[in-house]
C-alpha atoms as a PDB file:
ATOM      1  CA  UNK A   1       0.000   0.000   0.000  1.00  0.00           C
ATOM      2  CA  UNK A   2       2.668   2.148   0.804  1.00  0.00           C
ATOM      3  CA  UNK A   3       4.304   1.282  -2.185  1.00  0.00           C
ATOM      4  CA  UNK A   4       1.555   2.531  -4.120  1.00  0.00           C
ATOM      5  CA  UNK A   5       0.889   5.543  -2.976  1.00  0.00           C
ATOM      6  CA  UNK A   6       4.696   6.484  -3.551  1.00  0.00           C
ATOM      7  CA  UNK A   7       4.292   5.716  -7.012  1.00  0.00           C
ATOM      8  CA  UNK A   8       1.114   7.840  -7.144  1.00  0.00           C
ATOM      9  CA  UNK A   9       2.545  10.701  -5.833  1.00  0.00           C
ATOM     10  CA  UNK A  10       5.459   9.953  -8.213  1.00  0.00           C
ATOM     11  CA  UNK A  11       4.002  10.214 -11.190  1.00  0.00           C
ATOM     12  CA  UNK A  12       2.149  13.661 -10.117  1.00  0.00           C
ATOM     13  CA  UNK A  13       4.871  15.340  -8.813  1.00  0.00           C
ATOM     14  CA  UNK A  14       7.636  13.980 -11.393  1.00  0.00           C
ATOM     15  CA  UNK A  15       6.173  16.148 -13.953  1.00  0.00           C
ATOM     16  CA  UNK A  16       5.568  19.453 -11.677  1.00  0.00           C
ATOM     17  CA  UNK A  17       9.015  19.219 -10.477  1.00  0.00           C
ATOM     18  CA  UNK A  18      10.547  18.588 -14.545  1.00  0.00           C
ATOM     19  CA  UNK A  19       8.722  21.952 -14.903  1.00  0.00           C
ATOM     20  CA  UNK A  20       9.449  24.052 -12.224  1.00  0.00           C
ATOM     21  CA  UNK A  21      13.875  22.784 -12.505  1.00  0.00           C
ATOM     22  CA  UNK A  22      13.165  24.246 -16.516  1.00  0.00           C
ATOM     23  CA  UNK A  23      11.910  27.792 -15.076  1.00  0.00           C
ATOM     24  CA  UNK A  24      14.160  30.528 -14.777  1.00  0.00           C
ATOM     25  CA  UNK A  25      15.811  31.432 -11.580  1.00  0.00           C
ATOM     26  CA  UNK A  26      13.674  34.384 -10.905  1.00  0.00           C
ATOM     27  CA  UNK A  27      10.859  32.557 -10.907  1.00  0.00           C
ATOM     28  CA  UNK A  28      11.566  30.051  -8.606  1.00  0.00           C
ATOM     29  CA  UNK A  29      12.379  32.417  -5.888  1.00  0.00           C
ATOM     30  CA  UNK A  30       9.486  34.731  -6.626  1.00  0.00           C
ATOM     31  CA  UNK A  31       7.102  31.548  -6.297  1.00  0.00           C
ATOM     32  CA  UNK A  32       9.043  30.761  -3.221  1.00  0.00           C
ATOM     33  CA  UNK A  33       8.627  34.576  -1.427  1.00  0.00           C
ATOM     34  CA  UNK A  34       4.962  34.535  -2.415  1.00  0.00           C
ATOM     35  CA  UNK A  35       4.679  30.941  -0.757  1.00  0.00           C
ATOM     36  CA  UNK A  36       6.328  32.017   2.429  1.00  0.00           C
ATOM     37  CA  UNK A  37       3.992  35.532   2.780  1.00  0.00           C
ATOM     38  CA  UNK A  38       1.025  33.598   1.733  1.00  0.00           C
ATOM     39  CA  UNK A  39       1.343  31.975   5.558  1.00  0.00           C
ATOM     40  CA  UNK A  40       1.575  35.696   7.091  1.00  0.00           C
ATOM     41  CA  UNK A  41      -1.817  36.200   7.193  1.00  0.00           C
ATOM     42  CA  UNK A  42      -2.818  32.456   8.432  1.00  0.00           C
ATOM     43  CA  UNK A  43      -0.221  32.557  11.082  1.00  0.00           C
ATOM     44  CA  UNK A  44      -1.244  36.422  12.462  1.00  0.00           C
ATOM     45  CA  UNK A  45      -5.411  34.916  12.525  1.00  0.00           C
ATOM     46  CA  UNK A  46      -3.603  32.047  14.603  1.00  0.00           C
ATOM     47  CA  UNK A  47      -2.246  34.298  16.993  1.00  0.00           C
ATOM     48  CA  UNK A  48      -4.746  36.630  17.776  1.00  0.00           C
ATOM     49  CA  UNK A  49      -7.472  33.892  18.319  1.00  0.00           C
ATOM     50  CA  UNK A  50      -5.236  32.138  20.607  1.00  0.00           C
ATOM     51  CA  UNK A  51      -3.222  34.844  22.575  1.00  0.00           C
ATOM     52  CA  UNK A  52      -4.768  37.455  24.801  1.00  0.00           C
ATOM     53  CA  UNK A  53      -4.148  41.087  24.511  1.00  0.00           C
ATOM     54  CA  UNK A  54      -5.195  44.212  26.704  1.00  0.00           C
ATOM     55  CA  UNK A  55      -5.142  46.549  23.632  1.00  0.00           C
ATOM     56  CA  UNK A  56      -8.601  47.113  21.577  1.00  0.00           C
ATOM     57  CA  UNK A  57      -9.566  44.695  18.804  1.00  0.00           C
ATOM     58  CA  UNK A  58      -9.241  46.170  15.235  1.00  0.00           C
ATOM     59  CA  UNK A  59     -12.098  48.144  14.676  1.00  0.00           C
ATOM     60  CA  UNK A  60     -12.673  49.769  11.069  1.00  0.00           C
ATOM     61  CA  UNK A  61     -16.324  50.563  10.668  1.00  0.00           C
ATOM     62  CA  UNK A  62     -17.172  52.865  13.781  1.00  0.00           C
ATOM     63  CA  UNK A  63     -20.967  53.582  13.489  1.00  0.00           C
ATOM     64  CA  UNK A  64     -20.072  55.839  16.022  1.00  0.00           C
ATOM     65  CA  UNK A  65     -19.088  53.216  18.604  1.00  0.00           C
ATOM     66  CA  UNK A  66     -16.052  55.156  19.707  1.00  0.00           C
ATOM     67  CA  UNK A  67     -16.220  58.691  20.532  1.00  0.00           C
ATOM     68  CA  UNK A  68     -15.870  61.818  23.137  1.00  0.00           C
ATOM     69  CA  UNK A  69     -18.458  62.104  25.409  1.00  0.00           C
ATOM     70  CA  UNK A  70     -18.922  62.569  29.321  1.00  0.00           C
ATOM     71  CA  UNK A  71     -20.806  60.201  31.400  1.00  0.00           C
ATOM     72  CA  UNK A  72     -23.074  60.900  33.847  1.00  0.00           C
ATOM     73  CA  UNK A  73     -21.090  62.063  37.314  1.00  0.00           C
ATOM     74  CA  UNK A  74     -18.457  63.305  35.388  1.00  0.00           C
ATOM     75  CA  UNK A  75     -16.588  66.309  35.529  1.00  0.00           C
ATOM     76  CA  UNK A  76     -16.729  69.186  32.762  1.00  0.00           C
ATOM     77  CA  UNK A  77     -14.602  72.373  32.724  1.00  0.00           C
ATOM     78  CA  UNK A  78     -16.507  74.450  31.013  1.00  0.00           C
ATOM     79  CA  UNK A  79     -18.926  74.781  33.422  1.00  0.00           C
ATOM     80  CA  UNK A  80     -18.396  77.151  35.765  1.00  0.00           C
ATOM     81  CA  UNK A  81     -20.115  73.948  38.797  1.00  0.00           C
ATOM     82  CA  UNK A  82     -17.597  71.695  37.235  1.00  0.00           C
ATOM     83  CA  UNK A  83     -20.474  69.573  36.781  1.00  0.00           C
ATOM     84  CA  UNK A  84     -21.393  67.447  33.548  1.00  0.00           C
ATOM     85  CA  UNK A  85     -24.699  67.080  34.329  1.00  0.00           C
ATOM     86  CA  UNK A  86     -26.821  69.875  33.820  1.00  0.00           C
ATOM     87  CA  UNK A  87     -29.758  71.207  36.067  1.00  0.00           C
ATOM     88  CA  UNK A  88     -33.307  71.763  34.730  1.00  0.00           C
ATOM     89  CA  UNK A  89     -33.295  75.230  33.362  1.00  0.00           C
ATOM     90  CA  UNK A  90     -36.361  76.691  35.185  1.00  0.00           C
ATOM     91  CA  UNK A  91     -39.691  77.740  33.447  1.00  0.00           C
ATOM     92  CA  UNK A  92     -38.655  74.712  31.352  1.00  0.00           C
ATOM     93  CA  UNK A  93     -41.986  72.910  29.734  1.00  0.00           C
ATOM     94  CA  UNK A  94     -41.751  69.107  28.606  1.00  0.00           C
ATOM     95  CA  UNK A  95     -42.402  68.646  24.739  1.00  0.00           C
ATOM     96  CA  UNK A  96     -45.779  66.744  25.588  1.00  0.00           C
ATOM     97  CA  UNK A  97     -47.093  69.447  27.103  1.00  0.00           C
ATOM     98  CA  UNK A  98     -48.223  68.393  30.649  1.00  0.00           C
ATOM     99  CA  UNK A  99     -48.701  71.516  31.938  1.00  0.00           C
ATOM    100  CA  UNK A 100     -50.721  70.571  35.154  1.00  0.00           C
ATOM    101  CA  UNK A 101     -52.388  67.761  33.358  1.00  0.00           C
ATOM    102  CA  UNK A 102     -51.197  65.481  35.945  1.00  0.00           C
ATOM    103  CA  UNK A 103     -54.545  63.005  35.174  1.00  0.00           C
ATOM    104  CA  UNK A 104     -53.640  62.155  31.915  1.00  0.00           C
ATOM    105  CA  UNK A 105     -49.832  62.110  32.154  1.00  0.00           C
ATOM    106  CA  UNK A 106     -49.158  60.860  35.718  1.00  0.00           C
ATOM    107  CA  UNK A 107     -52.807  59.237  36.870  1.00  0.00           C
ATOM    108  CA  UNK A 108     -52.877  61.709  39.473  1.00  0.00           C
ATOM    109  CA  UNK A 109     -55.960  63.900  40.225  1.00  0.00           C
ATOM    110  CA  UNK A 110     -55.827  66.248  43.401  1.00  0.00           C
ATOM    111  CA  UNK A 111     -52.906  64.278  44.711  1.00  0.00           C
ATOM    112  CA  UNK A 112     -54.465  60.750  44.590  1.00  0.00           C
ATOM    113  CA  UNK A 113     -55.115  57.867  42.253  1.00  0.00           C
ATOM    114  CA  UNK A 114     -57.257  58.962  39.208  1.00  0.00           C
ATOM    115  CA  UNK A 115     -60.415  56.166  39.598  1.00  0.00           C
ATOM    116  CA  UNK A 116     -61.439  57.582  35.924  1.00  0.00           C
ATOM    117  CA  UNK A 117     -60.075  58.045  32.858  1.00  0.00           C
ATOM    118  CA  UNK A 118     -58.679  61.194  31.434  1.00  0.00           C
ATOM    119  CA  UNK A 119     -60.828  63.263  29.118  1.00  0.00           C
ATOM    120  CA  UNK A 120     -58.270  63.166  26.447  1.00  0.00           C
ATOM    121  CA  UNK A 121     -59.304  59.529  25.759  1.00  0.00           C
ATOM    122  CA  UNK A 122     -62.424  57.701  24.733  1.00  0.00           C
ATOM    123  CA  UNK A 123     -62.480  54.262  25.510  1.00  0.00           C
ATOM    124  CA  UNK A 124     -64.602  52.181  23.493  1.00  0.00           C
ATOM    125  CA  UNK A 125     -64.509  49.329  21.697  1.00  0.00           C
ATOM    126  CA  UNK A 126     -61.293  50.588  19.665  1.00  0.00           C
ATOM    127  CA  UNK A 127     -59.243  51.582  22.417  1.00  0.00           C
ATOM    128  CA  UNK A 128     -59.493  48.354  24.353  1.00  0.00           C
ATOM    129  CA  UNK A 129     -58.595  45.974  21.620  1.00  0.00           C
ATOM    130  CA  UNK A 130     -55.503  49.053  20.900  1.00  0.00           C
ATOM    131  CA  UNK A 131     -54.936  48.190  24.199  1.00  0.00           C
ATOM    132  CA  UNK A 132     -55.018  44.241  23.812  1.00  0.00           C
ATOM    133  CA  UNK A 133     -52.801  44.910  21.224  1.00  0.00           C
ATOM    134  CA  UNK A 134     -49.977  46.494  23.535  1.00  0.00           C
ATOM    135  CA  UNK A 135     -50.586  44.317  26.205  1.00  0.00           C
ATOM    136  CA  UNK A 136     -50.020  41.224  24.413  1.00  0.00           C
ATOM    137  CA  UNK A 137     -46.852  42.853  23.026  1.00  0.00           C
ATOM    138  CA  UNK A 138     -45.371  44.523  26.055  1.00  0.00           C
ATOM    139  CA  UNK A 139     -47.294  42.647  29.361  1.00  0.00           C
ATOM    140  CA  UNK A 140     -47.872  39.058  28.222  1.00  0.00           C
ATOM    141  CA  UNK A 141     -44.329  37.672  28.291  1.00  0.00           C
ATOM    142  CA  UNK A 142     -44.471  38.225  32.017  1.00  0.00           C
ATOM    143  CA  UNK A 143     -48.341  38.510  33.219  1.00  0.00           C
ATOM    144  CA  UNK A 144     -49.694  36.087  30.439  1.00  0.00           C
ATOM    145  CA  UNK A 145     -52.063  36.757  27.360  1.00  0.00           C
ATOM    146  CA  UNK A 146     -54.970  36.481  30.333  1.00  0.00           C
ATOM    147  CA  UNK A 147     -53.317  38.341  32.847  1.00  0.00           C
ATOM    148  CA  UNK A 148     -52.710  35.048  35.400  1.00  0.00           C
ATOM    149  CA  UNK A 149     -48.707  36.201  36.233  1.00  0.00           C
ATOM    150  CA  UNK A 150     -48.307  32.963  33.639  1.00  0.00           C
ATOM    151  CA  UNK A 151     -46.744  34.016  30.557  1.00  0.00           C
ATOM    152  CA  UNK A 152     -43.332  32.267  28.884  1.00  0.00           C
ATOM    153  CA  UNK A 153     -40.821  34.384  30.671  1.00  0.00           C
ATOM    154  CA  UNK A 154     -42.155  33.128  33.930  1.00  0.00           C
ATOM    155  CA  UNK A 155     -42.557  29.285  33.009  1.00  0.00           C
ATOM    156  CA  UNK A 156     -38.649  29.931  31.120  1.00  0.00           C
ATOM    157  CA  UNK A 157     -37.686  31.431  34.610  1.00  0.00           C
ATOM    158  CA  UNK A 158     -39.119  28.504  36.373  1.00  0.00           C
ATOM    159  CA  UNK A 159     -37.349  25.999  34.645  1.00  0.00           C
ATOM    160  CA  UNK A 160     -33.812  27.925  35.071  1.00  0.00           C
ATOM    161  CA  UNK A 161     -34.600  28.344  38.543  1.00  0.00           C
ATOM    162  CA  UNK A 162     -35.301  24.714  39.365  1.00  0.00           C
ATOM    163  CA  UNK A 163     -32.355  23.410  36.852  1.00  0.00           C
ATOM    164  CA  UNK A 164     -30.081  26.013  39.427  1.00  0.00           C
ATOM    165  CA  UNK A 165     -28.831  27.526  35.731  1.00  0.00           C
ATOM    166  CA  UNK A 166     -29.741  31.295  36.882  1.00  0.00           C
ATOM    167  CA  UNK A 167     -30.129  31.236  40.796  1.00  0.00           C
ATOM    168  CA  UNK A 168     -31.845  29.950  42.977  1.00  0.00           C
ATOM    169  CA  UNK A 169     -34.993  32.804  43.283  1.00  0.00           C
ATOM    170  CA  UNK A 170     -37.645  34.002  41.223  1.00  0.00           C
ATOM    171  CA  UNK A 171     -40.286  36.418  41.692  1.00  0.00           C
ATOM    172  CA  UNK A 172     -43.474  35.974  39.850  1.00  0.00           C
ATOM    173  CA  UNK A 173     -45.186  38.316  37.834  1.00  0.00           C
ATOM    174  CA  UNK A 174     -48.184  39.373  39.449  1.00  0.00           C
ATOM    175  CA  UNK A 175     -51.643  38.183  39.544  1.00  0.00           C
ATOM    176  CA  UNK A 176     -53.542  41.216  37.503  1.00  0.00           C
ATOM    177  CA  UNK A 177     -56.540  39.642  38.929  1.00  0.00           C
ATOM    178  CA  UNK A 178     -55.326  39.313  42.586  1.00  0.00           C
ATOM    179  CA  UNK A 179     -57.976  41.124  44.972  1.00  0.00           C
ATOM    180  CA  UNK A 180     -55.247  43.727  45.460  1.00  0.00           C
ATOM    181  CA  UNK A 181     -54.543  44.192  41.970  1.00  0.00           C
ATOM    182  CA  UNK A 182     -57.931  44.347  40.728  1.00  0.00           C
ATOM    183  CA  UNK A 183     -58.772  47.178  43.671  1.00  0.00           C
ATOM    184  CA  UNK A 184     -56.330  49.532  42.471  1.00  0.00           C
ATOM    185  CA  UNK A 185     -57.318  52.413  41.174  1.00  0.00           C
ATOM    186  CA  UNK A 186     -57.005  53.279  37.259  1.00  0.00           C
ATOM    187  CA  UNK A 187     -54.421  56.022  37.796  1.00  0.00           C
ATOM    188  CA  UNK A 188     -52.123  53.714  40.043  1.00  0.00           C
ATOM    189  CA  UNK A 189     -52.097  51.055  37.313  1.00  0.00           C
ATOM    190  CA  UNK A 190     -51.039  53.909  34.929  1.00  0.00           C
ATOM    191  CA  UNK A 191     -48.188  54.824  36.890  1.00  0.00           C
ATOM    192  CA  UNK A 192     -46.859  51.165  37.734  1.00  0.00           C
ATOM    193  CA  UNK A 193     -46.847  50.410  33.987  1.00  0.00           C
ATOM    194  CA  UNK A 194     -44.827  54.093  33.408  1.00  0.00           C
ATOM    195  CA  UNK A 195     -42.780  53.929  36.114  1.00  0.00           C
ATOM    196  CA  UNK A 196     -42.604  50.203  37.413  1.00  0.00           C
ATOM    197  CA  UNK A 197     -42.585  48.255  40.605  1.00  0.00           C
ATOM    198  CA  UNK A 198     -40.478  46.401  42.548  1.00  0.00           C
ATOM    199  CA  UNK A 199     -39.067  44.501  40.199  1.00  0.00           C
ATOM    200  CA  UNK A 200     -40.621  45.048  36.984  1.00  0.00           C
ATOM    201  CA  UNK A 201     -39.121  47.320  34.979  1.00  0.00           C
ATOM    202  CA  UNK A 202     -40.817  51.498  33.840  1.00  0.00           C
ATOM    203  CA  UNK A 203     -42.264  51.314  29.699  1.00  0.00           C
ATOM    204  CA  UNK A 204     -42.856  54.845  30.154  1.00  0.00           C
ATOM    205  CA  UNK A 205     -40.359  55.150  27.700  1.00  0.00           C
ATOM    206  CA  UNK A 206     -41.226  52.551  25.296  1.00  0.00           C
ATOM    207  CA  UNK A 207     -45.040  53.071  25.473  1.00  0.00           C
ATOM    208  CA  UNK A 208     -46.915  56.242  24.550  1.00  0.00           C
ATOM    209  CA  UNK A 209     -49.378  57.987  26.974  1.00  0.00           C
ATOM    210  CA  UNK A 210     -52.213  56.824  25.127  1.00  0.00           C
ATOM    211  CA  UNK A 211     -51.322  53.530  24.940  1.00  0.00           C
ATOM    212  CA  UNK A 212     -51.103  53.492  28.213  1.00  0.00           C
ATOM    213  CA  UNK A 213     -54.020  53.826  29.056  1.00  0.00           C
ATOM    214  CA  UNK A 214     -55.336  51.680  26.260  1.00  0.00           C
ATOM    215  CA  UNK A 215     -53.505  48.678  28.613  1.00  0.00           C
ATOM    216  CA  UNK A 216     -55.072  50.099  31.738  1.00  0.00           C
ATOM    217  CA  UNK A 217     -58.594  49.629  29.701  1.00  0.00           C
ATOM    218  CA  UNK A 218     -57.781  46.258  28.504  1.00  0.00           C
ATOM    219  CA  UNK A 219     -56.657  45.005  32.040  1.00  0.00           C
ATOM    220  CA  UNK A 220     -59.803  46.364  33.473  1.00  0.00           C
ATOM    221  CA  UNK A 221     -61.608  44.048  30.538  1.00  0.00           C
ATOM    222  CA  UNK A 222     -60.149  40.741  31.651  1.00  0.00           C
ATOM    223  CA  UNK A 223     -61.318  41.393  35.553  1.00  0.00           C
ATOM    224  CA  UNK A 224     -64.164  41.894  34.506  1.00  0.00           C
ATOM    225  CA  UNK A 225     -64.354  39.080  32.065  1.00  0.00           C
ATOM    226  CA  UNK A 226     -63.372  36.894  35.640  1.00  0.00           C
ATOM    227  CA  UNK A 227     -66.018  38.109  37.824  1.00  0.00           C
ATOM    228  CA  UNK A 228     -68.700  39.522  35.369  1.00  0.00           C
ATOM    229  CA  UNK A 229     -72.294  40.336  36.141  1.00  0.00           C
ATOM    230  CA  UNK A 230     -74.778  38.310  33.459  1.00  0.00           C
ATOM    231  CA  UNK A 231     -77.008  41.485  33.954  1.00  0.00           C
ATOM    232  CA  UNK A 232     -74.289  43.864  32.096  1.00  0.00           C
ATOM    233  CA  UNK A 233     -75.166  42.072  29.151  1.00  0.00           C
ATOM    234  CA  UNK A 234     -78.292  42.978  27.225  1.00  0.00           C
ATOM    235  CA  UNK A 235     -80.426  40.058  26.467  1.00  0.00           C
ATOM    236  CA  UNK A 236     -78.948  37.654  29.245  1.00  0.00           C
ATOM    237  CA  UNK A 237     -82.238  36.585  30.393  1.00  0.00           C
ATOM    238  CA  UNK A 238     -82.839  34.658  27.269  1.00  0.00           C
ATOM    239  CA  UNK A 239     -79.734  32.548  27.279  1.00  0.00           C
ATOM    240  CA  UNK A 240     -79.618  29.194  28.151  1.00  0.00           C
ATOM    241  CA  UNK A 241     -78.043  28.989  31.773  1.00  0.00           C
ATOM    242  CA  UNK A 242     -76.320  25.653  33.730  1.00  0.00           C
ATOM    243  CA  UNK A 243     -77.452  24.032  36.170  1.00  0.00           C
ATOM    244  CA  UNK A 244     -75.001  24.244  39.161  1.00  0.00           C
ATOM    245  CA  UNK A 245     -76.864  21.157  40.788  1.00  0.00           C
ATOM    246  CA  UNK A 246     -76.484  19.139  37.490  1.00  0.00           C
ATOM    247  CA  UNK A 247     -73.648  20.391  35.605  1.00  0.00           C
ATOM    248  CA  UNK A 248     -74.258  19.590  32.039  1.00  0.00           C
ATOM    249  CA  UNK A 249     -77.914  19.907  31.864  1.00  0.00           C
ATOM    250  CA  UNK A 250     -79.718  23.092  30.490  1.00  0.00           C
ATOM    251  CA  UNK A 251     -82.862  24.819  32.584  1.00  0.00           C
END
């Protein structure tokens, strides 16, 4: 066998070598240099994926990455404070325009917890399935498409948690239709889905006023839709009702 493949390699090679002992001098050492510097580049990607270094990578497109800038706490000399970051300027009013309109922008009316909604919105059927909409975007990871505290981040945080892959704790999303949930008053909703709680996290940033309060209408929906009055619905009388004595039987 080993025979064999010396006489393969033999007859491919005899005739490259014939060929390259007939070229010129100049060529044999060019093809040599280029041969050598051809390994540069392999031997430098070697290198840096298998040596450390405390210097930045090689960074050619920016996009911005790298620049000046202060951070916050930081100190700036052209300030006559010294200070980076600046104070409100006073008389200062925010681009949305709350100017006292703390019921619509902060669920706030006199002081306390706004138990309607502001005038700026009309909910109807629109604005409740707007607010479905945003909930089922921004709330139902946590709190669950029916507002249980049982949606996939929870069940994925579960299964970390009991695996010990991320900790050993986990704190549920709340219940939206806990008894002390579902007491809350409209405005106090509002400002635990701008601002957050404990350990969920503000959207005040991510999700506009309006919509806002679209969720606050929607969450009001499903606790209602758990402990709903047959009455509220026009025409209840005439539906057929089950028997609570004899489940499964119309009366």
């Amino acid at each position: 066998m080993t025979n064999l493949i010396k006489q393969i390699l033999d007859d491919l090679l005899s005739p490259l070598l014939a060929d390259f002992k007939e070229c010129p001098i100049w060529i044999k050492w060019a093809a040599i240099v280029l041969t050598c510097a051809a390994t540069i580049p392999l031997s430098l990607i070697f290198r840096a994926r298998t040596t450390y270094s405390e210097k930045p990578r090689i960074h050619f497109i920016q996009n911005m990455d790298n620049q000046p800038k202060y951070v916050s706490q930081e100190a700036n000399a052209l300030f006559l404070d010294g200070r980076v970051m600046r104070p409100m300027v006073e008389g200062t009013v925010s681009q949305s325009q709350m100017t006292g309109d703390t019921h619509t922008f902060m669920g706030l009316v006199d002081g306390a917890w706004a138990d309607t909604y502001p005038a700026s919105v009309t909910v109807n059927k629109d604005f409740v399935l707007r607010g479905q909409g945003r909930f089922n975007i921004y709330c139902s990871p946590c709190h669950g498409k029916g507002g249980f505290g049982d949606g996939v981040v929870h069940h994925r945080a579960q299964r970390l948690v009991e695996t010990g892959v991320n900790g050993t704790t986990w704190v549920a999303p709340k219940n939206l239709h806990e008894e002390a949930v579902a007491e809350q008053p409209k405005g106090q909703v509002f400002n635990t889905i701008t601002n957050g709680i404990r350990t969920m996290g503000a959207y005040g940033s991510q999700i506009t006023v309006e919509d806002r309060w679209a969720i606050v209408a929607y969450i009001e929906a499903l606790q209602i839709s758990q402990n709903a009055d047959p009455t509220d619905v026009e025409g209840s009388d005439t539906l057929p009702r089950v028997d609570a004595s004899n489940e499964g039987s119309n009366k």
